[in-house]
PDB file of N, CA and C in Angstrom:
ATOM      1  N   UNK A   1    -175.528-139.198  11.935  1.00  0.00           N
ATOM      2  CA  UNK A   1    -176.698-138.840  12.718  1.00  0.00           C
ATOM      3  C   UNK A   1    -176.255-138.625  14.160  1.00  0.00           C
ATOM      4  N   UNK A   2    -176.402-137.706  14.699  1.00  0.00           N
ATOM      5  CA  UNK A   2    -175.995-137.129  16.186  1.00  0.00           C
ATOM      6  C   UNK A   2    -177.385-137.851  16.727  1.00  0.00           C
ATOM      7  N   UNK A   3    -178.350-137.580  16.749  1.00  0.00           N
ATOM      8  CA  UNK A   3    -179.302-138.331  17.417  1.00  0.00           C
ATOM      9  C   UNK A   3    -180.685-139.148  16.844  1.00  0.00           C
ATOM     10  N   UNK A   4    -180.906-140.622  17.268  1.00  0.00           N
ATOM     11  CA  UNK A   4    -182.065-140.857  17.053  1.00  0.00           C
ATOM     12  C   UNK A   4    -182.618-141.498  17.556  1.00  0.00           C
ATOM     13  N   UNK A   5    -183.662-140.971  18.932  1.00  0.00           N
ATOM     14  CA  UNK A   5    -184.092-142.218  19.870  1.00  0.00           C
ATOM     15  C   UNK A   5    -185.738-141.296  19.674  1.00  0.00           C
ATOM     16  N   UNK A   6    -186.448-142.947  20.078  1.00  0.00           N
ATOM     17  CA  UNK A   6    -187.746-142.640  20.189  1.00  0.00           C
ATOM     18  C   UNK A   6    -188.234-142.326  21.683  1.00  0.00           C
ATOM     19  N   UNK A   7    -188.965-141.607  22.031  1.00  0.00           N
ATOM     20  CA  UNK A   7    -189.616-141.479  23.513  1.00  0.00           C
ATOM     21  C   UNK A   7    -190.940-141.292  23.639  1.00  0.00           C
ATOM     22  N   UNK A   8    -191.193-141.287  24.810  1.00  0.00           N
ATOM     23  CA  UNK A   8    -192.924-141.850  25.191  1.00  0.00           C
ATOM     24  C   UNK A   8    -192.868-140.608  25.836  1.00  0.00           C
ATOM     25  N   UNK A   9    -193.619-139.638  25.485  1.00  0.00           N
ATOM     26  CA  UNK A   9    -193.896-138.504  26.178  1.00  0.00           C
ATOM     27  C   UNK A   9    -195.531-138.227  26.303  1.00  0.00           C
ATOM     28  N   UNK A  10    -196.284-138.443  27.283  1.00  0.00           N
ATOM     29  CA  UNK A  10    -197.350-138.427  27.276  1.00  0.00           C
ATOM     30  C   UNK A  10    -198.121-139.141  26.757  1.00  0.00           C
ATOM     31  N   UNK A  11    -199.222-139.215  26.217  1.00  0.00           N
ATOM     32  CA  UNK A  11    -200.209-139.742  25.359  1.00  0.00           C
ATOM     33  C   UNK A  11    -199.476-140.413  23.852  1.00  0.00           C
ATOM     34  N   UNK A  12    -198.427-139.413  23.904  1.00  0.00           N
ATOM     35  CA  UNK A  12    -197.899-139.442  22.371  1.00  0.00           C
ATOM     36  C   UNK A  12    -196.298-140.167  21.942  1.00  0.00           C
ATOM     37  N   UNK A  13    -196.572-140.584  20.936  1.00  0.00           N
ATOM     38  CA  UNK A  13    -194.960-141.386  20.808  1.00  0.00           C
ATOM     39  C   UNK A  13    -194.576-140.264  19.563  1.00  0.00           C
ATOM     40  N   UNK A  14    -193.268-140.072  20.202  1.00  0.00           N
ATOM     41  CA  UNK A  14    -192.186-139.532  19.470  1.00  0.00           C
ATOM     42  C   UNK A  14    -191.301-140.088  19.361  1.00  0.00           C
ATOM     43  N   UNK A  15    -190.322-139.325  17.857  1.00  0.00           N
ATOM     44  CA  UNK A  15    -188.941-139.691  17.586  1.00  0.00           C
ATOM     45  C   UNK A  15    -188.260-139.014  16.793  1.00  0.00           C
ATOM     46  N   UNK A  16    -187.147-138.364  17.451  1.00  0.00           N
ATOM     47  CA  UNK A  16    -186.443-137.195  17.519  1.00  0.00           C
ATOM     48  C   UNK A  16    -185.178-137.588  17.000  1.00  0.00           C
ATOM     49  N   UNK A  17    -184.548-137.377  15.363  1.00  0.00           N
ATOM     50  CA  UNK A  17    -183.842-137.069  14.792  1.00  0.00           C
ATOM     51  C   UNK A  17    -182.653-135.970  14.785  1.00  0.00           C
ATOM     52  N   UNK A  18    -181.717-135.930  15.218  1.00  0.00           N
ATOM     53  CA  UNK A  18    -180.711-134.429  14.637  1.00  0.00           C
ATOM     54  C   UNK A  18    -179.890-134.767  14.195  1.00  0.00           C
ATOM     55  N   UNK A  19    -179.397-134.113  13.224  1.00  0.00           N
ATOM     56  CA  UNK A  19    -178.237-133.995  12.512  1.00  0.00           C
ATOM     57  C   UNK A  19    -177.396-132.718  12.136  1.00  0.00           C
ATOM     58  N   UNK A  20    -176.412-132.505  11.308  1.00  0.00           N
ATOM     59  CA  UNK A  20    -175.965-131.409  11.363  1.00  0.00           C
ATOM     60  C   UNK A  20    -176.348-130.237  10.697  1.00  0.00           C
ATOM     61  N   UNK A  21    -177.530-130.423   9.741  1.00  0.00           N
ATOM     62  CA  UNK A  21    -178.360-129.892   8.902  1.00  0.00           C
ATOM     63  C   UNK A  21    -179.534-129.703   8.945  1.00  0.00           C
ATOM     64  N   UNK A  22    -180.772-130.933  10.229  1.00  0.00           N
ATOM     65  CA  UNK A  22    -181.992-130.914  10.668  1.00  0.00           C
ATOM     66  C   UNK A  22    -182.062-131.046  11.602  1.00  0.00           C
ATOM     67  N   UNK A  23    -183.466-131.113  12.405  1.00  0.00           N
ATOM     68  CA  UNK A  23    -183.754-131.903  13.303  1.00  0.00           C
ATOM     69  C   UNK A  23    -185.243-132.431  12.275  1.00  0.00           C
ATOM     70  N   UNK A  24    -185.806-133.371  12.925  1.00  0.00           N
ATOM     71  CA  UNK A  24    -187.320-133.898  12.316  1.00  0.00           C
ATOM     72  C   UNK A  24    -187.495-134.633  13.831  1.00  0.00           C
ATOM     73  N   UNK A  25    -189.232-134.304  14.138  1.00  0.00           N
ATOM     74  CA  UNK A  25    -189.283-134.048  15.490  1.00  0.00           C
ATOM     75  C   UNK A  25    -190.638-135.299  14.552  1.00  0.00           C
ATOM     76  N   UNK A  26    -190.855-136.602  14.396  1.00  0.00           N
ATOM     77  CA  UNK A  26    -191.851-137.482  14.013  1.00  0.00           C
ATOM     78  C   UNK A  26    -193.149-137.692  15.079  1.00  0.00           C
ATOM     79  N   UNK A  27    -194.066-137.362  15.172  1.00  0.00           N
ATOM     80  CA  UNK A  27    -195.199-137.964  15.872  1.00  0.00           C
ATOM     81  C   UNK A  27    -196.255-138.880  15.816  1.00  0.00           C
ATOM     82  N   UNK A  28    -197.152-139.199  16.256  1.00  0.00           N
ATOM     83  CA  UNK A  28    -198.271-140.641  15.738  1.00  0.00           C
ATOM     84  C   UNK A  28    -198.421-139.662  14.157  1.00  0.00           C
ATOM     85  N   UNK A  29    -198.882-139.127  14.199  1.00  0.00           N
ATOM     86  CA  UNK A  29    -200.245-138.808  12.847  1.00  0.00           C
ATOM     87  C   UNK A  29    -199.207-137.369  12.345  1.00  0.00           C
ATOM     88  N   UNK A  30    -197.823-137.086  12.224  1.00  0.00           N
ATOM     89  CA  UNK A  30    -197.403-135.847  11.980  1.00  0.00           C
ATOM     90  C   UNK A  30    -195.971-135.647  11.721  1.00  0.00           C
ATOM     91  N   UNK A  31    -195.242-135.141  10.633  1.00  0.00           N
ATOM     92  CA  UNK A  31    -193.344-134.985  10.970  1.00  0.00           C
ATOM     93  C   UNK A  31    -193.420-133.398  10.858  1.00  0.00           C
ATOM     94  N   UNK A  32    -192.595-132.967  11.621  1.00  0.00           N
ATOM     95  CA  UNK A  32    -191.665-132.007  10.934  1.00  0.00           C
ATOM     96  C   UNK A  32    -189.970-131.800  11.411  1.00  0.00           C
ATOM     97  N   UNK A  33    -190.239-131.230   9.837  1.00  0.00           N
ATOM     98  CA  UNK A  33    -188.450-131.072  10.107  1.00  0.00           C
ATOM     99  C   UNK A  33    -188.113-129.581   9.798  1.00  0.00           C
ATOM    100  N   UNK A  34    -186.946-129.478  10.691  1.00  0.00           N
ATOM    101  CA  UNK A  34    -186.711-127.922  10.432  1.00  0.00           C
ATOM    102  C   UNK A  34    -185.161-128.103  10.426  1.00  0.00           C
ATOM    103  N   UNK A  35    -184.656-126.985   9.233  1.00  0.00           N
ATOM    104  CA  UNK A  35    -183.870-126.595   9.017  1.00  0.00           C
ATOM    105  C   UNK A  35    -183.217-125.872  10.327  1.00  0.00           C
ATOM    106  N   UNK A  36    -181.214-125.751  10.575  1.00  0.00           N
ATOM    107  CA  UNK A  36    -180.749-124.989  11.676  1.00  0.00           C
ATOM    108  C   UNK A  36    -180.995-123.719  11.797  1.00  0.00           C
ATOM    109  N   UNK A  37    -181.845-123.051  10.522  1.00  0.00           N
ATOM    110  CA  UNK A  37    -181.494-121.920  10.372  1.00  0.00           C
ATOM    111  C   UNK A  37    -183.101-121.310  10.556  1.00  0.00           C
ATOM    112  N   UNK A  38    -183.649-122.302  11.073  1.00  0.00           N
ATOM    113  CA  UNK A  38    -185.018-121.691  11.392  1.00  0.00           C
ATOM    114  C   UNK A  38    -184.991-121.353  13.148  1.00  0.00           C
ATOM    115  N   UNK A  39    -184.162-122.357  13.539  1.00  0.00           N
ATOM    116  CA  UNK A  39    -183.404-121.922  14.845  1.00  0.00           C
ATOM    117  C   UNK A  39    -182.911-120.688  14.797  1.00  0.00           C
ATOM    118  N   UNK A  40    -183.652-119.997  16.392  1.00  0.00           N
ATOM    119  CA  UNK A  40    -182.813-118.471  16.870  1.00  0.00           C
ATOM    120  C   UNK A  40    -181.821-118.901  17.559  1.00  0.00           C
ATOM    121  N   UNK A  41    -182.471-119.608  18.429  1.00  0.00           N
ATOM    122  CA  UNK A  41    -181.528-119.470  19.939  1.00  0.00           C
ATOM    123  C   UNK A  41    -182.088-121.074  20.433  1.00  0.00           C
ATOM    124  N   UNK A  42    -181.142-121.824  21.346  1.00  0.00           N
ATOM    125  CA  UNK A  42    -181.852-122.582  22.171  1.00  0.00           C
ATOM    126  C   UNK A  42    -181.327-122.320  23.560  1.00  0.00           C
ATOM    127  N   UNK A  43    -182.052-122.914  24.577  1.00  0.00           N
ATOM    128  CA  UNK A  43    -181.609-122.543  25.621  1.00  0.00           C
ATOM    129  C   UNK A  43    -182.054-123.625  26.864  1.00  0.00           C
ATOM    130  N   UNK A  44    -181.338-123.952  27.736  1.00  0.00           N
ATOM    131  CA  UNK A  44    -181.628-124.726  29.001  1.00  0.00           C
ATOM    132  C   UNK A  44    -182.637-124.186  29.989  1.00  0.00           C
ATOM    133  N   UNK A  45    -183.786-125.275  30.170  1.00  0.00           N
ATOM    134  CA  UNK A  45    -184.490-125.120  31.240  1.00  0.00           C
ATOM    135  C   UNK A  45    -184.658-125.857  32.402  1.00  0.00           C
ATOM    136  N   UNK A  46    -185.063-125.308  33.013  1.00  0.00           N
ATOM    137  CA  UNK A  46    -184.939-126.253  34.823  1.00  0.00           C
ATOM    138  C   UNK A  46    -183.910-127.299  35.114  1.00  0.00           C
ATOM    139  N   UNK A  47    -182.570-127.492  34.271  1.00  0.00           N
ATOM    140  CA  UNK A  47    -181.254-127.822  33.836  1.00  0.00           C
ATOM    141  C   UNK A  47    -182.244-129.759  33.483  1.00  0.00           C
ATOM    142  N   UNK A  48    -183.141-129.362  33.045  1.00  0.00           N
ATOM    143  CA  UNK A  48    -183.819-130.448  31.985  1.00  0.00           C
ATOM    144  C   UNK A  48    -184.165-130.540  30.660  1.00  0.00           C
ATOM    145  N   UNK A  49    -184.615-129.456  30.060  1.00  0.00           N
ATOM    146  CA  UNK A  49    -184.642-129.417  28.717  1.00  0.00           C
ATOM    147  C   UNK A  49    -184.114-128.551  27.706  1.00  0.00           C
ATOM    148  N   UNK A  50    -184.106-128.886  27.222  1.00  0.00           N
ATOM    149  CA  UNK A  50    -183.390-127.931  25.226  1.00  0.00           C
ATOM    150  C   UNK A  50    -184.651-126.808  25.402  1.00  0.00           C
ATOM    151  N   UNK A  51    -184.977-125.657  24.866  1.00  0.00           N
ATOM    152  CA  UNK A  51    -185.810-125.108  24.550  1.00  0.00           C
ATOM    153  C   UNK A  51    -185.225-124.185  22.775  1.00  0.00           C
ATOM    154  N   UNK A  52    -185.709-125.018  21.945  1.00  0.00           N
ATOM    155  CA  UNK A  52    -185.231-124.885  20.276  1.00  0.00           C
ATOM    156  C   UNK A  52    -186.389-123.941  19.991  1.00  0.00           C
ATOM    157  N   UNK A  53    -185.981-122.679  20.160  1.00  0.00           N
ATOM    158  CA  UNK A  53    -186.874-121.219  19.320  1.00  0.00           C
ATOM    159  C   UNK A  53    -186.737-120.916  18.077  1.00  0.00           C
ATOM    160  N   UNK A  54    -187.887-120.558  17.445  1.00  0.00           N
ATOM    161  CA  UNK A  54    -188.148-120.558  16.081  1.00  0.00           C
ATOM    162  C   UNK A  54    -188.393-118.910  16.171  1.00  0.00           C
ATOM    163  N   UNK A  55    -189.305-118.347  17.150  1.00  0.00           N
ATOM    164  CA  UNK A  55    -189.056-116.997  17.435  1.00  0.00           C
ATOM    165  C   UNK A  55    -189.481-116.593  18.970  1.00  0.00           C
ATOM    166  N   UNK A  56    -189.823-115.172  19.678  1.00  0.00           N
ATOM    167  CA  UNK A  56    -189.856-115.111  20.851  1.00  0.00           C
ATOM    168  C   UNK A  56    -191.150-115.902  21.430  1.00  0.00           C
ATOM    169  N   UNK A  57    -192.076-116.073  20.545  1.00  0.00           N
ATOM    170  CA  UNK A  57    -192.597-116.920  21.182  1.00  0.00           C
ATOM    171  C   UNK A  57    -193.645-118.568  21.070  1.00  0.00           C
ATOM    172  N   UNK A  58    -192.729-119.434  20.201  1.00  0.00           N
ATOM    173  CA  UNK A  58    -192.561-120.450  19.583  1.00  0.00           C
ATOM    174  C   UNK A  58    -191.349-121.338  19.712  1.00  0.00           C
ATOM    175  N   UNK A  59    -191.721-122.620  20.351  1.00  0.00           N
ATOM    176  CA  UNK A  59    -190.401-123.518  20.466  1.00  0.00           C
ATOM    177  C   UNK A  59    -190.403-125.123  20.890  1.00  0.00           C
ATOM    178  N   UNK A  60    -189.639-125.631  19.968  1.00  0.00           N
ATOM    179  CA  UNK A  60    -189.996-127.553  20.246  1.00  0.00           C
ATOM    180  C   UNK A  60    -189.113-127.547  21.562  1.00  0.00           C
ATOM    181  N   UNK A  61    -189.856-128.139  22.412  1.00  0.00           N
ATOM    182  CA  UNK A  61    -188.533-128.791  24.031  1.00  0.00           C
ATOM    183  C   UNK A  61    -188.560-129.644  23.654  1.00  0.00           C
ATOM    184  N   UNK A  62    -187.317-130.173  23.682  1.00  0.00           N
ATOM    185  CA  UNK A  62    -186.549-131.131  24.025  1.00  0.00           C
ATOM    186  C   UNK A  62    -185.921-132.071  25.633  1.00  0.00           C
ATOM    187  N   UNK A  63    -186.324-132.906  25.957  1.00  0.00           N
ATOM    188  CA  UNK A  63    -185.950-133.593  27.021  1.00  0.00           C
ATOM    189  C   UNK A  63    -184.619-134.055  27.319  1.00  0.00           C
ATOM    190  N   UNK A  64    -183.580-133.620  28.456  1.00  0.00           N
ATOM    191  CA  UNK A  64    -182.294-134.672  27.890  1.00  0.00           C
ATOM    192  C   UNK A  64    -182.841-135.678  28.345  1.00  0.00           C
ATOM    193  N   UNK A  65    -183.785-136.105  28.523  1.00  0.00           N
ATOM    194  CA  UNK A  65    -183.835-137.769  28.411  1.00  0.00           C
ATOM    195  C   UNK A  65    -183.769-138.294  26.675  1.00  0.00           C
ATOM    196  N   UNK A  66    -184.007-137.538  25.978  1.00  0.00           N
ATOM    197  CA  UNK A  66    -184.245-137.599  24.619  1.00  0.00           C
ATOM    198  C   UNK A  66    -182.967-138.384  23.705  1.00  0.00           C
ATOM    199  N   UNK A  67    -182.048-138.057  24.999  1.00  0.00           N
ATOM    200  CA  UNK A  67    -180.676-138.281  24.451  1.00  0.00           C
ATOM    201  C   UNK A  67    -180.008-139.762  25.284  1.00  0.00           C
ATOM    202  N   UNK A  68    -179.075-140.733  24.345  1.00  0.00           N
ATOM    203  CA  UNK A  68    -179.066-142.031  24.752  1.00  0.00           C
ATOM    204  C   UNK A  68    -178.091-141.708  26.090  1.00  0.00           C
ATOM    205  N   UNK A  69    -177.454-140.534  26.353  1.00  0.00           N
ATOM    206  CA  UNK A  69    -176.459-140.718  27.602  1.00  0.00           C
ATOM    207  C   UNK A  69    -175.892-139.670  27.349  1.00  0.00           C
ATOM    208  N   UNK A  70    -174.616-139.276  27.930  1.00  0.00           N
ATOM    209  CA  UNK A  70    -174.400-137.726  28.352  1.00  0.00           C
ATOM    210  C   UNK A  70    -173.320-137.460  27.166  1.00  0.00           C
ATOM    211  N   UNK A  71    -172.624-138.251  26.190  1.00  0.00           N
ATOM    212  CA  UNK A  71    -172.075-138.003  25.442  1.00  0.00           C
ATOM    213  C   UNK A  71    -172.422-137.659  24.038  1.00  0.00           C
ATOM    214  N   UNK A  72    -173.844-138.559  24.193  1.00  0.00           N
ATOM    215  CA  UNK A  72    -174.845-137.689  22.940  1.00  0.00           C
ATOM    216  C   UNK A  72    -175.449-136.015  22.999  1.00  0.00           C
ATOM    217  N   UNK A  73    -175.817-135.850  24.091  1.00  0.00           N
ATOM    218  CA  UNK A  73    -176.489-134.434  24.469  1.00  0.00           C
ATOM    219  C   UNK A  73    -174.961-133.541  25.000  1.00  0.00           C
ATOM    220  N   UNK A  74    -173.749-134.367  24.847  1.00  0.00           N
ATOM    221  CA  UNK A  74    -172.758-133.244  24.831  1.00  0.00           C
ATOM    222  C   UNK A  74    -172.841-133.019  23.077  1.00  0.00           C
ATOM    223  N   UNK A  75    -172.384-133.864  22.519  1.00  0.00           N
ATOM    224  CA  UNK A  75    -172.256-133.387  21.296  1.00  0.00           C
ATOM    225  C   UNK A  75    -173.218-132.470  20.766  1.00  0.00           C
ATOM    226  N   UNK A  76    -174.614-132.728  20.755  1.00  0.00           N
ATOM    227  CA  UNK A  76    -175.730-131.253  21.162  1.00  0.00           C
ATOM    228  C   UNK A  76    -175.487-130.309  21.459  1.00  0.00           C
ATOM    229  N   UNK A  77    -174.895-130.442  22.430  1.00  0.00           N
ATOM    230  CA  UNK A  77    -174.461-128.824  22.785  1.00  0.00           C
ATOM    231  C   UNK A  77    -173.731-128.232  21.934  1.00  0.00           C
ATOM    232  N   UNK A  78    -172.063-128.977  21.627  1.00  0.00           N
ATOM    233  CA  UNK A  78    -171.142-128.888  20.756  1.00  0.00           C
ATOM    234  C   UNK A  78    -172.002-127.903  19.323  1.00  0.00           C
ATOM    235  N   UNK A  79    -172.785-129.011  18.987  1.00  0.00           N
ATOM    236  CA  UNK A  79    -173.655-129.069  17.478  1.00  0.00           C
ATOM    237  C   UNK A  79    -173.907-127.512  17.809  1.00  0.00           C
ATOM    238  N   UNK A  80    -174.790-126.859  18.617  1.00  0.00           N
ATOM    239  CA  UNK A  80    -175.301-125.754  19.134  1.00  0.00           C
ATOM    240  C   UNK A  80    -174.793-124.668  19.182  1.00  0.00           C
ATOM    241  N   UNK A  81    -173.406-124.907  19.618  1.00  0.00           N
ATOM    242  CA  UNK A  81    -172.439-123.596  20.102  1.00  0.00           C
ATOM    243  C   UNK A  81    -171.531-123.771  18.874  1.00  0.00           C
ATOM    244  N   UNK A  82    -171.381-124.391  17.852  1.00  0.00           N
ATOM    245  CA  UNK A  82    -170.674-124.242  16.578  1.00  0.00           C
ATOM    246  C   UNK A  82    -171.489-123.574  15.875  1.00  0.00           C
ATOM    247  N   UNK A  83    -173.297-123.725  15.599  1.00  0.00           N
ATOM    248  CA  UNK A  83    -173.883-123.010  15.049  1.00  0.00           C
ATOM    249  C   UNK A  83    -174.281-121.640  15.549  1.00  0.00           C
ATOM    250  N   UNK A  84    -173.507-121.478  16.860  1.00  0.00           N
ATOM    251  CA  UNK A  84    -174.030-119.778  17.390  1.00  0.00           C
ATOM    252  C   UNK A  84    -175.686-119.682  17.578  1.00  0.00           C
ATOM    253  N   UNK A  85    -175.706-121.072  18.187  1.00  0.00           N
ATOM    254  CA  UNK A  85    -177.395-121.008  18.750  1.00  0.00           C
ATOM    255  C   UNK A  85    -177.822-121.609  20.018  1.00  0.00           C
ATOM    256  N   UNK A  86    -176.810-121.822  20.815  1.00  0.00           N
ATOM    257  CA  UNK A  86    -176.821-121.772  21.994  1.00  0.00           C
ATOM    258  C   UNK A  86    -176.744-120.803  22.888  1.00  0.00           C
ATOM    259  N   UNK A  87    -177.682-120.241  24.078  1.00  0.00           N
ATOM    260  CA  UNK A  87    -177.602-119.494  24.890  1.00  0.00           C
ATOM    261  C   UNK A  87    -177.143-119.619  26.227  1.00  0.00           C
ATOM    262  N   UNK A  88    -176.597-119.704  27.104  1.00  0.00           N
ATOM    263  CA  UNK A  88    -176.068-120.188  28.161  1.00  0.00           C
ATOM    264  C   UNK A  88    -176.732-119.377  29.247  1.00  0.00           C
TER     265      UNK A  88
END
Protein backbone atom coordinates (compact mmCIF):
# COMPACT_ATOMS: atom_id res chain seq x y z
CA UNK A 1 0.00 0.00 0.00
CA UNK A 2 1.71 3.37 -1.09
CA UNK A 3 -0.85 5.26 0.86
CA UNK A 4 -3.32 5.20 3.68
CA UNK A 5 -4.12 8.10 5.88
CA UNK A 6 -7.38 9.46 6.96
CA UNK A 7 -8.08 13.38 6.80
CA UNK A 8 -10.55 15.88 8.03
CA UNK A 9 -11.41 17.90 5.15
CA UNK A 10 -14.27 20.02 5.86
CA UNK A 11 -17.48 18.86 7.23
CA UNK A 12 -16.39 15.45 5.98
CA UNK A 13 -14.01 12.62 7.06
CA UNK A 14 -12.05 10.95 4.55
CA UNK A 15 -9.66 8.15 3.80
CA UNK A 16 -7.58 7.90 0.96
CA UNK A 17 -6.11 4.60 -0.12
CA UNK A 18 -3.48 4.09 -3.23
CA UNK A 19 -1.94 1.46 -4.47
CA UNK A 20 -0.45 0.30 -7.57
CA UNK A 21 -3.68 -0.83 -9.12
CA UNK A 22 -6.37 1.70 -7.18
CA UNK A 23 -7.01 4.44 -5.42
CA UNK A 24 -10.50 4.19 -3.10
CA UNK A 25 -11.22 7.69 -2.01
CA UNK A 26 -13.82 6.33 1.45
CA UNK A 27 -16.26 8.98 2.83
CA UNK A 28 -18.93 9.20 5.90
CA UNK A 29 -21.94 7.61 3.89
CA UNK A 30 -19.85 6.62 0.39
CA UNK A 31 -16.49 4.61 -1.31
CA UNK A 32 -15.21 4.76 -4.47
CA UNK A 33 -12.58 3.20 -6.07
CA UNK A 34 -11.12 3.70 -9.34
CA UNK A 35 -9.08 1.82 -11.37
CA UNK A 36 -5.39 3.65 -12.92
CA UNK A 37 -6.81 3.42 -16.02
CA UNK A 38 -9.77 5.54 -15.46
CA UNK A 39 -7.04 8.13 -14.83
CA UNK A 40 -6.10 10.63 -17.87
CA UNK A 41 -3.75 12.80 -16.52
CA UNK A 42 -2.99 14.20 -13.02
CA UNK A 43 -1.57 17.30 -12.43
CA UNK A 44 -0.22 19.88 -9.65
CA UNK A 45 -2.08 22.75 -8.36
CA UNK A 46 -1.15 25.91 -6.49
CA UNK A 47 2.08 23.46 -5.78
CA UNK A 48 -0.72 21.95 -3.18
CA UNK A 49 -2.71 19.46 -4.67
CA UNK A 50 -2.89 16.21 -7.00
CA UNK A 51 -5.64 17.04 -9.46
CA UNK A 52 -6.60 12.99 -10.60
CA UNK A 53 -8.79 13.51 -14.06
CA UNK A 54 -11.17 11.10 -15.12
CA UNK A 55 -11.86 13.49 -18.15
CA UNK A 56 -11.60 17.33 -19.17
CA UNK A 57 -13.88 18.07 -16.91
CA UNK A 58 -14.08 15.74 -13.81
CA UNK A 59 -11.48 15.13 -11.03
CA UNK A 60 -10.82 13.84 -7.24
CA UNK A 61 -8.03 16.55 -5.55
CA UNK A 62 -5.97 15.35 -3.62
CA UNK A 63 -4.15 17.32 -0.75
CA UNK A 64 -0.33 16.70 -0.14
CA UNK A 65 -1.31 16.92 3.21
CA UNK A 66 -3.03 13.61 2.37
CA UNK A 67 0.31 12.16 2.41
CA UNK A 68 2.25 11.03 5.82
CA UNK A 69 5.56 13.13 4.68
CA UNK A 70 7.47 13.88 1.59
CA UNK A 71 8.66 10.40 0.91
CA UNK A 72 5.17 9.06 0.57
CA UNK A 73 3.88 11.77 -2.00
CA UNK A 74 7.38 11.20 -3.70
CA UNK A 75 6.63 7.76 -4.33
CA UNK A 76 3.15 9.26 -5.85
CA UNK A 77 4.68 10.92 -8.09
CA UNK A 78 7.08 7.99 -8.97
CA UNK A 79 3.61 5.74 -9.02
CA UNK A 80 2.35 8.58 -11.63
CA UNK A 81 5.17 9.07 -14.00
CA UNK A 82 5.65 5.12 -14.36
CA UNK A 83 2.01 5.03 -15.31
CA UNK A 84 2.40 8.00 -17.96
CA UNK A 85 -0.16 10.03 -15.95
CA UNK A 86 1.57 12.64 -14.67
CA UNK A 87 1.64 16.09 -16.18
CA UNK A 88 4.27 18.43 -15.12
Amino acid sequence: MLCHNSLRLDQWSKSLKIDENNLEFQMKDSKIVANWNMITKVKVGWNKYFYLYYNQSQAHIVPFRAFEDIEQKEKFIKLMESKNKFVK
